[in-house]
C-alpha atoms as a PDB file:
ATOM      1  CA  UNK A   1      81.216 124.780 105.914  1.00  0.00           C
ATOM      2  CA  UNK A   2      82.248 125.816 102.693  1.00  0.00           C
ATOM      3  CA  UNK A   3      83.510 129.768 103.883  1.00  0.00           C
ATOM      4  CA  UNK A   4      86.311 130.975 105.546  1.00  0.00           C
ATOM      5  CA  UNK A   5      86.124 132.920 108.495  1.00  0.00           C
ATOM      6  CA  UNK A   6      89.730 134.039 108.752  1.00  0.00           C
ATOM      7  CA  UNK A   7      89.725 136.151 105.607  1.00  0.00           C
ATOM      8  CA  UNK A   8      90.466 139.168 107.938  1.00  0.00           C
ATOM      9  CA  UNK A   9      93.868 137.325 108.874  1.00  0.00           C
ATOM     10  CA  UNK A  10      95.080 137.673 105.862  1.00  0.00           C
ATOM     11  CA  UNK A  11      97.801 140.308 105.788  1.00  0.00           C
ATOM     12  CA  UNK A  12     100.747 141.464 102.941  1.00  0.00           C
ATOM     13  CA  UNK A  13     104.145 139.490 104.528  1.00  0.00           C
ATOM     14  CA  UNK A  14     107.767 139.481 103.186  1.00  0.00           C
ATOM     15  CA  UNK A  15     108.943 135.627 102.455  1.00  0.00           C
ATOM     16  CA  UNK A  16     110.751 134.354 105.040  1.00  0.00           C
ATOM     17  CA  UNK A  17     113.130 132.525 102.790  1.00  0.00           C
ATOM     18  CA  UNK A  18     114.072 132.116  99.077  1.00  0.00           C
ATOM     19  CA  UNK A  19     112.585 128.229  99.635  1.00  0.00           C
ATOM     20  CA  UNK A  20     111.504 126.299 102.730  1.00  0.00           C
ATOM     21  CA  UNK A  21     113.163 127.845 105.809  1.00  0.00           C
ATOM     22  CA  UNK A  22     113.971 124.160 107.609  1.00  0.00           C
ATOM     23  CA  UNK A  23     114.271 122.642 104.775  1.00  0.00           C
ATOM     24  CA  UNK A  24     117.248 124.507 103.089  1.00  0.00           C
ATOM     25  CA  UNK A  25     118.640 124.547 106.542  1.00  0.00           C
ATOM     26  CA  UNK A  26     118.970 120.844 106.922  1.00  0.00           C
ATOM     27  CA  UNK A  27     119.564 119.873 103.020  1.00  0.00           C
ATOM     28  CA  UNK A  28     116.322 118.521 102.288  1.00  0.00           C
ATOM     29  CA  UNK A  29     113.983 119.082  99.759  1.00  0.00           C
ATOM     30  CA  UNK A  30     110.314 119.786  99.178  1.00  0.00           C
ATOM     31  CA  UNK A  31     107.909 119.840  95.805  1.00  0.00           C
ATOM     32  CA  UNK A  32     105.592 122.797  96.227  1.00  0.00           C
ATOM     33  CA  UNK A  33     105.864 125.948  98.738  1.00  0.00           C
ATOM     34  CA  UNK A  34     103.279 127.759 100.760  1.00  0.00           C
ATOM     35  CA  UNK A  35     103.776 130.938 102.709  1.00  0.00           C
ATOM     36  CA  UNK A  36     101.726 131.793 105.541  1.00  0.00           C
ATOM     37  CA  UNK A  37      99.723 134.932 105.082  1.00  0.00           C
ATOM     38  CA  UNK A  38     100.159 135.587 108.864  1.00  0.00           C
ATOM     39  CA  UNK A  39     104.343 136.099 108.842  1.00  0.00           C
ATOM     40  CA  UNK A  40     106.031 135.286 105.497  1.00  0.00           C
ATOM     41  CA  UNK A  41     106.885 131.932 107.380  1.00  0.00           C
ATOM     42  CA  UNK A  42     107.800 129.898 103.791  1.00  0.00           C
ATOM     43  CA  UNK A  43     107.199 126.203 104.229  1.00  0.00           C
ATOM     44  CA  UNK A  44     107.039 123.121 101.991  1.00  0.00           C
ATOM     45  CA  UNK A  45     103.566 121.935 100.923  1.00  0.00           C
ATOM     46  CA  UNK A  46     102.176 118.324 102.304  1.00  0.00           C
ATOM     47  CA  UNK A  47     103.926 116.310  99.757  1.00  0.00           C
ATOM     48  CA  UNK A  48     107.168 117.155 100.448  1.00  0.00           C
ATOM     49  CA  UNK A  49     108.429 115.017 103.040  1.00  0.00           C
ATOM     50  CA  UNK A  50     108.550 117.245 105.843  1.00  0.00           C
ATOM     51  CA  UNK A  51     105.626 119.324 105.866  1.00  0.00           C
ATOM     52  CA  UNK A  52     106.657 122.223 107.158  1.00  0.00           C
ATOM     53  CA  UNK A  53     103.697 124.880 105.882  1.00  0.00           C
ATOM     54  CA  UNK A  54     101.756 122.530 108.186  1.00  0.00           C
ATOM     55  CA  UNK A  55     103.947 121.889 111.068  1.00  0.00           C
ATOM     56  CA  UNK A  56     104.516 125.916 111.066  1.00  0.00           C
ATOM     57  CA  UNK A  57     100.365 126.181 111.430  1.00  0.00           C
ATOM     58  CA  UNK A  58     100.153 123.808 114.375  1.00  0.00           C
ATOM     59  CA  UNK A  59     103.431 125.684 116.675  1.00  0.00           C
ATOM     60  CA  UNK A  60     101.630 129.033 115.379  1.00  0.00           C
ATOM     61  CA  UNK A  61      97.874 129.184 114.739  1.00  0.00           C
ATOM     62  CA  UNK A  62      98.621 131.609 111.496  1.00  0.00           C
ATOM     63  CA  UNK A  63      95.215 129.596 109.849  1.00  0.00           C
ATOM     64  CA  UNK A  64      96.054 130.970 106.393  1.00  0.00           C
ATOM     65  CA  UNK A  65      98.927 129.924 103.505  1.00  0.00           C
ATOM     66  CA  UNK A  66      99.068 130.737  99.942  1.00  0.00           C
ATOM     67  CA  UNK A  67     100.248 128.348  97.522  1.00  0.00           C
ATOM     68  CA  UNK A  68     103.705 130.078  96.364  1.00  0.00           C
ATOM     69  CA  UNK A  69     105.919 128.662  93.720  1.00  0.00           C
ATOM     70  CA  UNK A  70     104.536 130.421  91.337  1.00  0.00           C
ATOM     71  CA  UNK A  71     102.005 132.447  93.224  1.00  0.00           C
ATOM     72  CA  UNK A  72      99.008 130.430  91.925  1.00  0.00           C
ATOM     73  CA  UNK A  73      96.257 132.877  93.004  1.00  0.00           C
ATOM     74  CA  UNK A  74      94.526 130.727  95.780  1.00  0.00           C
ATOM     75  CA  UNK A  75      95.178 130.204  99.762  1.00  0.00           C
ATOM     76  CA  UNK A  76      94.000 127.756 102.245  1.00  0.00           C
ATOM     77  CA  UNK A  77      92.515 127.747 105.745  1.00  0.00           C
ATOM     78  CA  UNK A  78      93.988 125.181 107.858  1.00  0.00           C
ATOM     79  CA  UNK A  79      90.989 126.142 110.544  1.00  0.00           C
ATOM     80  CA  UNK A  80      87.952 125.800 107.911  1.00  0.00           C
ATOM     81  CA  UNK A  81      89.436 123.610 105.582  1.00  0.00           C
ATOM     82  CA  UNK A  82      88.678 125.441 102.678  1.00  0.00           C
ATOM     83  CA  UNK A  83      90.260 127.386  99.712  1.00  0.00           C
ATOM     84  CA  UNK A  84      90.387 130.990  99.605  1.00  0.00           C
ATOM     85  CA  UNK A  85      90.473 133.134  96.211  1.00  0.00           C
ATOM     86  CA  UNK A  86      92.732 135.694  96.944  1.00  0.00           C
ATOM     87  CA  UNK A  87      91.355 138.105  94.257  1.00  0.00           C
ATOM     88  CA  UNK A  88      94.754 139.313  92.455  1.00  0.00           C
ATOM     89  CA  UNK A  89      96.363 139.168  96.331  1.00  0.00           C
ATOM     90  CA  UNK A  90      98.898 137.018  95.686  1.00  0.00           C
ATOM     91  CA  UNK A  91     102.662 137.726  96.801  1.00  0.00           C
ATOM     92  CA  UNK A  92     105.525 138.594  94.878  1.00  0.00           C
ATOM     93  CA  UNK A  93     108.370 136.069  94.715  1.00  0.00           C
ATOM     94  CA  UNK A  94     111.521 137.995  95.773  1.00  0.00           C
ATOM     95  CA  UNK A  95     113.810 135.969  93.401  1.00  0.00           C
ATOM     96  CA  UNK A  96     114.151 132.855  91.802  1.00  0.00           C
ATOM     97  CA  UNK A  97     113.548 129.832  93.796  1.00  0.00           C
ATOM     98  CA  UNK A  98     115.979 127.028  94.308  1.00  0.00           C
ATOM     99  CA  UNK A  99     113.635 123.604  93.911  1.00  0.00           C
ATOM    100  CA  UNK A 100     114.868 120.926  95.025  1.00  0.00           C
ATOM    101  CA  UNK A 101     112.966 118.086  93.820  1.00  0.00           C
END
């Protein structure tokens, strides 16, 4: 399958955080964010060590992030498995990001 069926799920969220939530509350780092498109949950991409975009998808079932540090124009749906283009739909940073890498 090479189309995502959760395009409707997509909705405009407020960041949760300035970086990953769990991860600037327990010290550790991450490389890339992703916020999910469902809540403004921000969580560190799937090489940071912890994972938490994708832990936050399995407790929640919110099937879409966007890739977030800079806003880099595409999403992904963790149901599907594919990319999404989000057409100029990408969210606003609300400040400067601490990266801890």
């Amino acid at each position: 399958m090479d189309e995502c069926r959760h395009t409707r799920d997509i909705k405009k969220v407020t960041p949760s955080a300035l970086g990953c939530e769990e991860c600037l509350k327990s010290g550790s780092w991450w490389v890339h964010l992703r916020l999910c498109r469902t809540c403004g949950h921000v969580g560190c991409c799937d090489d940071s060590p912890n994972r938490h975009a994708t832990k936050h998808f399995h407790a929640t079932q919110h099937p879409i992030i966007e890739g977030y540090d800079p806003p880099e124009g595409w999403a992904w749906c963790f149901v599907d498995e594919v990319f999404v283009d989000l057409e100029g739909d990408t969210t606003p940073q609300n400040g400067p990001i601490p990266k801890f890498v």
